[in-house]
Structure formats: C-alpha cells, structure tokens
N, C-alpha and C. Protein backbone atom coordinates (compact mmCIF):
# COMPACT_ATOMS: atom_id res chain seq x y z
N UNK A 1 -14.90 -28.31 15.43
CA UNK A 1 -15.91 -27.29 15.32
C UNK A 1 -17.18 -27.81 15.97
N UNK A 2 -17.34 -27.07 17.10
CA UNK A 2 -18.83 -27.66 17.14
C UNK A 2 -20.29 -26.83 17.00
N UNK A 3 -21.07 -27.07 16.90
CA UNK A 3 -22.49 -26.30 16.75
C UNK A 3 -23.45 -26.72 18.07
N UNK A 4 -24.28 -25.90 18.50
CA UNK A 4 -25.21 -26.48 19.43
C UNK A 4 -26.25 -25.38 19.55
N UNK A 5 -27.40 -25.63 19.71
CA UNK A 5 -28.69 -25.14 19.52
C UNK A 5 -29.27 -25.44 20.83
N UNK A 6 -30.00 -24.22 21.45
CA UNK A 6 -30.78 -24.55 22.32
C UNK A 6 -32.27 -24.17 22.16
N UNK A 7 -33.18 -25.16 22.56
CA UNK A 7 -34.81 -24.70 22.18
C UNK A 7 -35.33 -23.99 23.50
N UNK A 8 -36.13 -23.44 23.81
CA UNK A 8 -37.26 -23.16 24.64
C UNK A 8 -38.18 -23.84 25.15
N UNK A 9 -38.23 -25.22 24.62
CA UNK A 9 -38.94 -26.41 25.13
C UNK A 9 -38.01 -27.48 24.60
N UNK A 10 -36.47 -27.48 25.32
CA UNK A 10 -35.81 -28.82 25.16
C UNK A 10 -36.15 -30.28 25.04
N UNK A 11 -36.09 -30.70 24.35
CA UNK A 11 -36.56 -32.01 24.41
C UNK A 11 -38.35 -32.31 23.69
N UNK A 12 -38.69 -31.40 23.35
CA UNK A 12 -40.16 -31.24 23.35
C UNK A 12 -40.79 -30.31 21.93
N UNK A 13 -40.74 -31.05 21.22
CA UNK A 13 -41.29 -30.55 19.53
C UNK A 13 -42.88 -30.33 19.53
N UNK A 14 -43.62 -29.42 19.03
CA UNK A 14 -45.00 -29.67 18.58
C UNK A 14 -45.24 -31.08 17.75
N UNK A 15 -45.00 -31.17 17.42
CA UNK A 15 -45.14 -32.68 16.17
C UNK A 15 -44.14 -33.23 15.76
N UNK A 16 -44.05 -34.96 15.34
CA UNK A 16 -42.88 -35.34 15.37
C UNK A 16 -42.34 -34.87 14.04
N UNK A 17 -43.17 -33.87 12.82
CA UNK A 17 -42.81 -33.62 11.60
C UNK A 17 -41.33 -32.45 12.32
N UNK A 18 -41.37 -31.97 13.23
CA UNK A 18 -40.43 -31.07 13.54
C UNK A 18 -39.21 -31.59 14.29
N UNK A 19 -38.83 -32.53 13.90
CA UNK A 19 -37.83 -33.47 15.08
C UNK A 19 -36.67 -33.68 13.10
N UNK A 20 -36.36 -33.02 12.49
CA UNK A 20 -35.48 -33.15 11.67
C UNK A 20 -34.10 -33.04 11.71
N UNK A 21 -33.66 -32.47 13.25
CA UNK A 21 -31.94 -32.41 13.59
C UNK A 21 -31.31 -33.74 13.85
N UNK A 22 -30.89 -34.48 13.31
CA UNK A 22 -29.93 -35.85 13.37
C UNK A 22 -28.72 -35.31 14.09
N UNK A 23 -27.89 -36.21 14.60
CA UNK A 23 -26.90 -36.32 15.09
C UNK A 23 -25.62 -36.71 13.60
N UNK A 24 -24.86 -36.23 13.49
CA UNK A 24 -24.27 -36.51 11.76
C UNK A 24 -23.18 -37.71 12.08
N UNK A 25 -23.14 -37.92 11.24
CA UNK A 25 -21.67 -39.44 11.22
C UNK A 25 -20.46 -39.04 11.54
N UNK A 26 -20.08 -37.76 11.48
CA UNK A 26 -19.24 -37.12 11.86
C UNK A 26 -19.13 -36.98 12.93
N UNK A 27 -18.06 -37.00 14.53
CA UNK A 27 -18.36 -37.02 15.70
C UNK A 27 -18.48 -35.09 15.46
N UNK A 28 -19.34 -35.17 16.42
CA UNK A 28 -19.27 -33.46 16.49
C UNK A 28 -20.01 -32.52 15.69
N UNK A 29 -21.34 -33.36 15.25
CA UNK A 29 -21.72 -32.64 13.81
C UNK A 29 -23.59 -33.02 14.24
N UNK A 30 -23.94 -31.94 13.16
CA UNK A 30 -25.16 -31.83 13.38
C UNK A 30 -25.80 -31.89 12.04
N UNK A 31 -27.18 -32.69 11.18
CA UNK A 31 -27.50 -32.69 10.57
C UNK A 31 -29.08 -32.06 10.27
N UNK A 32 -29.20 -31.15 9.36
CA UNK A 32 -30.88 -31.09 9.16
C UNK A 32 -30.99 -31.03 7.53
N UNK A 33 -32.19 -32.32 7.68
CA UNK A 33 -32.45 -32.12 5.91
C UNK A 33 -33.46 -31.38 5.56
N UNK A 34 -33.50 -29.84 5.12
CA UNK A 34 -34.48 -28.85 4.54
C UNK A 34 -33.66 -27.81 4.90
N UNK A 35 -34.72 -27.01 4.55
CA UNK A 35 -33.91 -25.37 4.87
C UNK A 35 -33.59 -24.37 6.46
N UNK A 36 -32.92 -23.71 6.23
CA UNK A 36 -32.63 -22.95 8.02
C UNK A 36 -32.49 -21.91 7.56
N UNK A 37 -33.50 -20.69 8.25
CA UNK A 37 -33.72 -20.03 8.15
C UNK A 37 -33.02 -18.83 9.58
N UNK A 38 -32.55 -17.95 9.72
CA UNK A 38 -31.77 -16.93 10.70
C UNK A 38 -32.56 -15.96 10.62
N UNK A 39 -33.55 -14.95 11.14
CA UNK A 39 -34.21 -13.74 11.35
C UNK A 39 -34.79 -14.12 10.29
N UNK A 40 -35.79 -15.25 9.88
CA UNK A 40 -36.66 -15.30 8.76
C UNK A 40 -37.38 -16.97 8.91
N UNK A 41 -38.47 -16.75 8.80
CA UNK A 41 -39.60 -17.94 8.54
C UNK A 41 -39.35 -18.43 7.25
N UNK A 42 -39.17 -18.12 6.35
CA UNK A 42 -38.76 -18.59 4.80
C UNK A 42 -38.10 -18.20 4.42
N UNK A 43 -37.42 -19.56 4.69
CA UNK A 43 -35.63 -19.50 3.80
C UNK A 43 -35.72 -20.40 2.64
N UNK A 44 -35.50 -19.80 1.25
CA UNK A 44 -35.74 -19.65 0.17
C UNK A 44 -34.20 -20.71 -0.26
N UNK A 45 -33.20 -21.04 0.63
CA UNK A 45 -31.91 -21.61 -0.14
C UNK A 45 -31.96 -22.69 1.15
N UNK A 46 -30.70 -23.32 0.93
CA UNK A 46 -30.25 -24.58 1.93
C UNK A 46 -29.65 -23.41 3.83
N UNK A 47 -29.61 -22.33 3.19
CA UNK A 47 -29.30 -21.51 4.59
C UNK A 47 -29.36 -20.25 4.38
N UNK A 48 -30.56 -19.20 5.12
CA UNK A 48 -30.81 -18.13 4.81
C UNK A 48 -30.48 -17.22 5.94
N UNK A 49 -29.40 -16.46 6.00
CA UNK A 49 -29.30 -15.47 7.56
C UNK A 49 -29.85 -14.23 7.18
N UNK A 50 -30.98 -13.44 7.56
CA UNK A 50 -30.88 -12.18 7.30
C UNK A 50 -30.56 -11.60 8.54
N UNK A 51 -29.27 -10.36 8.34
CA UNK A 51 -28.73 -10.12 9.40
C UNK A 51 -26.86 -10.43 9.17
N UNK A 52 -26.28 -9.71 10.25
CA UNK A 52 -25.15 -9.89 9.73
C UNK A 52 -24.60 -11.19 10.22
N UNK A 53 -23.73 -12.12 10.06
CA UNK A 53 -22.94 -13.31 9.71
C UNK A 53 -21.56 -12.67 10.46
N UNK A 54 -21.03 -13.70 11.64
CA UNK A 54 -19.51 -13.49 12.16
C UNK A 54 -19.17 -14.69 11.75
N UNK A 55 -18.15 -14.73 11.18
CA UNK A 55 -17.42 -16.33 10.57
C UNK A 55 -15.79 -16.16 11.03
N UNK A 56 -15.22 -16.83 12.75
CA UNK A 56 -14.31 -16.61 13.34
C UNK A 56 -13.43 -17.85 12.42
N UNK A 57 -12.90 -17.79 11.37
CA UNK A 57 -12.53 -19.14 10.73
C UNK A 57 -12.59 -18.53 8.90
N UNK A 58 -12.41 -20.08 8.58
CA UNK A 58 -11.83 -19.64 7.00
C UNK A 58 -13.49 -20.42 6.15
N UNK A 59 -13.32 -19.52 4.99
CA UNK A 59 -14.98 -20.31 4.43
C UNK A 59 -14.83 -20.84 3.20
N UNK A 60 -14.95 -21.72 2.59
CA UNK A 60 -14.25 -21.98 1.57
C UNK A 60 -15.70 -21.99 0.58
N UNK A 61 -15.17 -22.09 -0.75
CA UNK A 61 -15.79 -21.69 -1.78
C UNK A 61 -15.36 -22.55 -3.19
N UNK A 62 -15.96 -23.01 -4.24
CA UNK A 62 -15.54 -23.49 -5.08
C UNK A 62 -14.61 -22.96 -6.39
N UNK A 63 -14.68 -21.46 -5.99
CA UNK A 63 -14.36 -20.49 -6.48
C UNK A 63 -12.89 -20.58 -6.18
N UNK A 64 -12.49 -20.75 -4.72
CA UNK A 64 -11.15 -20.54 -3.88
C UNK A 64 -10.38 -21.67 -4.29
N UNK A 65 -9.34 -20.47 -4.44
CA UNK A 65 -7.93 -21.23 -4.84
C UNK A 65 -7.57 -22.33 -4.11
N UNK A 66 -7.67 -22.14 -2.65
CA UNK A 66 -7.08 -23.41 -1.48
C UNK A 66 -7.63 -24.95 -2.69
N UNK A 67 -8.95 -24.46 -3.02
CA UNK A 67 -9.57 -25.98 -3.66
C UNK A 67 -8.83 -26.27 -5.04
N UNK A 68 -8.19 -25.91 -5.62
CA UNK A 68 -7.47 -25.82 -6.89
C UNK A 68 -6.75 -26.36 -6.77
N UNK A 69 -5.68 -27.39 -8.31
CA UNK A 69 -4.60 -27.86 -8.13
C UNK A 69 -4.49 -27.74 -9.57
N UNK A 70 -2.94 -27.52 -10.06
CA UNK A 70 -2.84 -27.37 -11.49
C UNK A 70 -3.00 -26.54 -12.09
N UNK A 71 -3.17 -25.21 -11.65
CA UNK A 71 -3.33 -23.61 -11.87
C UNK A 71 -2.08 -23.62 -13.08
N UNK A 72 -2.54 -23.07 -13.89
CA UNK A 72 -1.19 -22.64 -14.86
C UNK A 72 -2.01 -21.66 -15.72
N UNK A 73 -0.94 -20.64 -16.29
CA UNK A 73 -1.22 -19.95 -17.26
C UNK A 73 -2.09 -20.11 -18.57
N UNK A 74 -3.04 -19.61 -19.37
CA UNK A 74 -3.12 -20.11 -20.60
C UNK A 74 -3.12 -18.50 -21.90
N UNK A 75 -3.48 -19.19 -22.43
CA UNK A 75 -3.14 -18.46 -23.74
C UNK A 75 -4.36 -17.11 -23.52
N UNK A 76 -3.54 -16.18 -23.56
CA UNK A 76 -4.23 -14.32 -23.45
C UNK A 76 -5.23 -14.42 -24.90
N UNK A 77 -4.82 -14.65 -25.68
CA UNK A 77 -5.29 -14.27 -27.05
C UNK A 77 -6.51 -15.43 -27.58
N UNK A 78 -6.48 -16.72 -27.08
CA UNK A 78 -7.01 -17.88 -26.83
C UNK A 78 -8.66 -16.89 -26.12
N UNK A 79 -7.82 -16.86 -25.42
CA UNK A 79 -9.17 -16.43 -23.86
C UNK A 79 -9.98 -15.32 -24.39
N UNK A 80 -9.47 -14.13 -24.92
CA UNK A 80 -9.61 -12.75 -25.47
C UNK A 80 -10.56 -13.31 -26.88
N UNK A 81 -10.25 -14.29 -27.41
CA UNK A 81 -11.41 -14.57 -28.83
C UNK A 81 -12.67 -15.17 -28.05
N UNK A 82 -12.22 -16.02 -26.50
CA UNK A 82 -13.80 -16.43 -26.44
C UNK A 82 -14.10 -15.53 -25.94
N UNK A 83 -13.90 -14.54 -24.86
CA UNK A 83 -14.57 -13.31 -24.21
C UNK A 83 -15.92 -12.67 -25.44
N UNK A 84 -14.95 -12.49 -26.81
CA UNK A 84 -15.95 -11.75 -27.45
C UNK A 84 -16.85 -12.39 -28.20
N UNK A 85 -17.02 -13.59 -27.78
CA UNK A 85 -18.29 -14.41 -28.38
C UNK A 85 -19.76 -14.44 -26.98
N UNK A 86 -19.03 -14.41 -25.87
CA UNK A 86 -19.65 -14.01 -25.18
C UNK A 86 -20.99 -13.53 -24.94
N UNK A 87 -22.18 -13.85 -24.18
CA UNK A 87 -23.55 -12.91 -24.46
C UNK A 87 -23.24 -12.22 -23.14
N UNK A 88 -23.57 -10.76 -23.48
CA UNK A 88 -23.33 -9.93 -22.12
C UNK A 88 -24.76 -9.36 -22.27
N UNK A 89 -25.27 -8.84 -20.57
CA UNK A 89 -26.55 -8.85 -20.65
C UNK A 89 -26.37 -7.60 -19.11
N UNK A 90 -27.74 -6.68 -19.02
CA UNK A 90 -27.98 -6.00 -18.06
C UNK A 90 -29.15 -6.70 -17.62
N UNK A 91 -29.47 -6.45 -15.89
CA UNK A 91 -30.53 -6.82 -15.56
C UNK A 91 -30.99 -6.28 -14.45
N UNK A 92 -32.33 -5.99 -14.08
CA UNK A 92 -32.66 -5.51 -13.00
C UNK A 92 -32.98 -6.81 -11.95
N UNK A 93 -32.83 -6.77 -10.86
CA UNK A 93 -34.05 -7.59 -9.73
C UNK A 93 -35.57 -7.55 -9.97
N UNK A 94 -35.77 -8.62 -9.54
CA UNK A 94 -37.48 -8.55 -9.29
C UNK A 94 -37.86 -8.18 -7.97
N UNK A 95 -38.88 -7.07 -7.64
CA UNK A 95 -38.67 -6.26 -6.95
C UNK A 95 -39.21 -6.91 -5.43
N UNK A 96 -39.85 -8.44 -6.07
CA UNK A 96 -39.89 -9.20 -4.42
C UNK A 96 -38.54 -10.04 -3.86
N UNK A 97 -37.59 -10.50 -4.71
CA UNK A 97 -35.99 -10.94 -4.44
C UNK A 97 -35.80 -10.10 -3.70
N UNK A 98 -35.35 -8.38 -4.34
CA UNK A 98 -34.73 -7.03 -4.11
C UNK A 98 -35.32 -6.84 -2.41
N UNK A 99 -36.38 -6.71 -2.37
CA UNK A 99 -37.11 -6.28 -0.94
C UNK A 99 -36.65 -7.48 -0.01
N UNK A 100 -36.72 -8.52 -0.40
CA UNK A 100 -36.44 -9.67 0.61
C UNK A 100 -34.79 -9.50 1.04
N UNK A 101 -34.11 -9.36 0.03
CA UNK A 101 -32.89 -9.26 0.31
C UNK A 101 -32.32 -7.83 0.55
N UNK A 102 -33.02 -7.00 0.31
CA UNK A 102 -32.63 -5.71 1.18
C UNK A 102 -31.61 -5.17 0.26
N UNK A 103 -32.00 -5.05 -0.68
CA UNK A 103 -30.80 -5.07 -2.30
C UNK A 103 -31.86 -3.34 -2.62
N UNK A 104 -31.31 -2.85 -2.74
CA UNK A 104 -32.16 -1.21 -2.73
C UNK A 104 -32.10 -0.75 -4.35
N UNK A 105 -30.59 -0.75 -4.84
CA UNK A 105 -30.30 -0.52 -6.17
C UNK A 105 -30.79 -1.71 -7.03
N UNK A 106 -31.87 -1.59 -7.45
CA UNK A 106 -32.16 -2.90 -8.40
C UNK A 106 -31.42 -3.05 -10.05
C-alpha cells in the first residue's frame, strides 16, 4: 500500500514546527504525529475527512470478526438477565458536533 502527498512548495515548509511527516519503519509507510484533517482546518480526532471517503480495499475494525478467534455461543438467558440491568438512555447532539458533522436529525 502506498500513500504519497504532494505540497505546492515541495520541499519547503513555513517553519520547521510544520515538517511532522516521518518516513515510518515500515518500508512504504508514512508517519504524522497529530491530527489530519481532509476539507477541514480542525480535525477534532486522529483523522477527520469531511467529504466522501473511497476505500478500494478492506477496513478493519475492532468490532470485525476477521480480528476474532474463539467465537462460540453463550447462554440466551445468561445474556437476556444482563440486557435488563442495563441503563438505556436517549440523547440529542450538541448542536456545534451536529453542524460540524453535518448530522441534521439531532
């Protein structure tokens, strides 16, 4: 996989505070320590795209099964007593998240 970025003044940063892209240990890899921001000056997480995202490839998640091992069944009735101990809760957005993220139904 590779990544590559091109600037408008190659080679040539305003200040050396802006020179944060490393070369990664990985052959083929690119490192930056802070945030990256896509159609936005403040990116609020480790990677912010506003705008749509093409991902020609697989994305994995901690959630995703591929990462799992040892999947087995457990007890319905087990699971069903903690469900109803549960705190369930409604919530709206805060309406500067909502606007930033373009989230309409708060």
């Amino acid at each position: 996989q590779k990544v590559s970025f091109q600037a408008s003044n190659p080679g040539q940063f305003e200040n050396d505070s802006d020179v944060l892209w490393q070369r990664g240990h990985v052959p083929e890899t690119t490192v930056y320590h802070g945030r990256v921001g896509i159609n936005t000056d403040a990116p609020d997480e480790a990677l912010v795209v506003c705008g749509n995202a093409k991902v020609m490839g697989r994305v994995m998640h901690p959630s995703d099964s591929r990462a799992k091992q040892n999947i087995r069944e457990v007890d319905t009735n087990e699971q069903l007593r903690r469900i109803t101990q549960m705190r369930l809760v409604e919530y709206d957005y805060k309406p500067e998240f909502a606007s930033v993220m373009g989230i309409k139904d708060t």
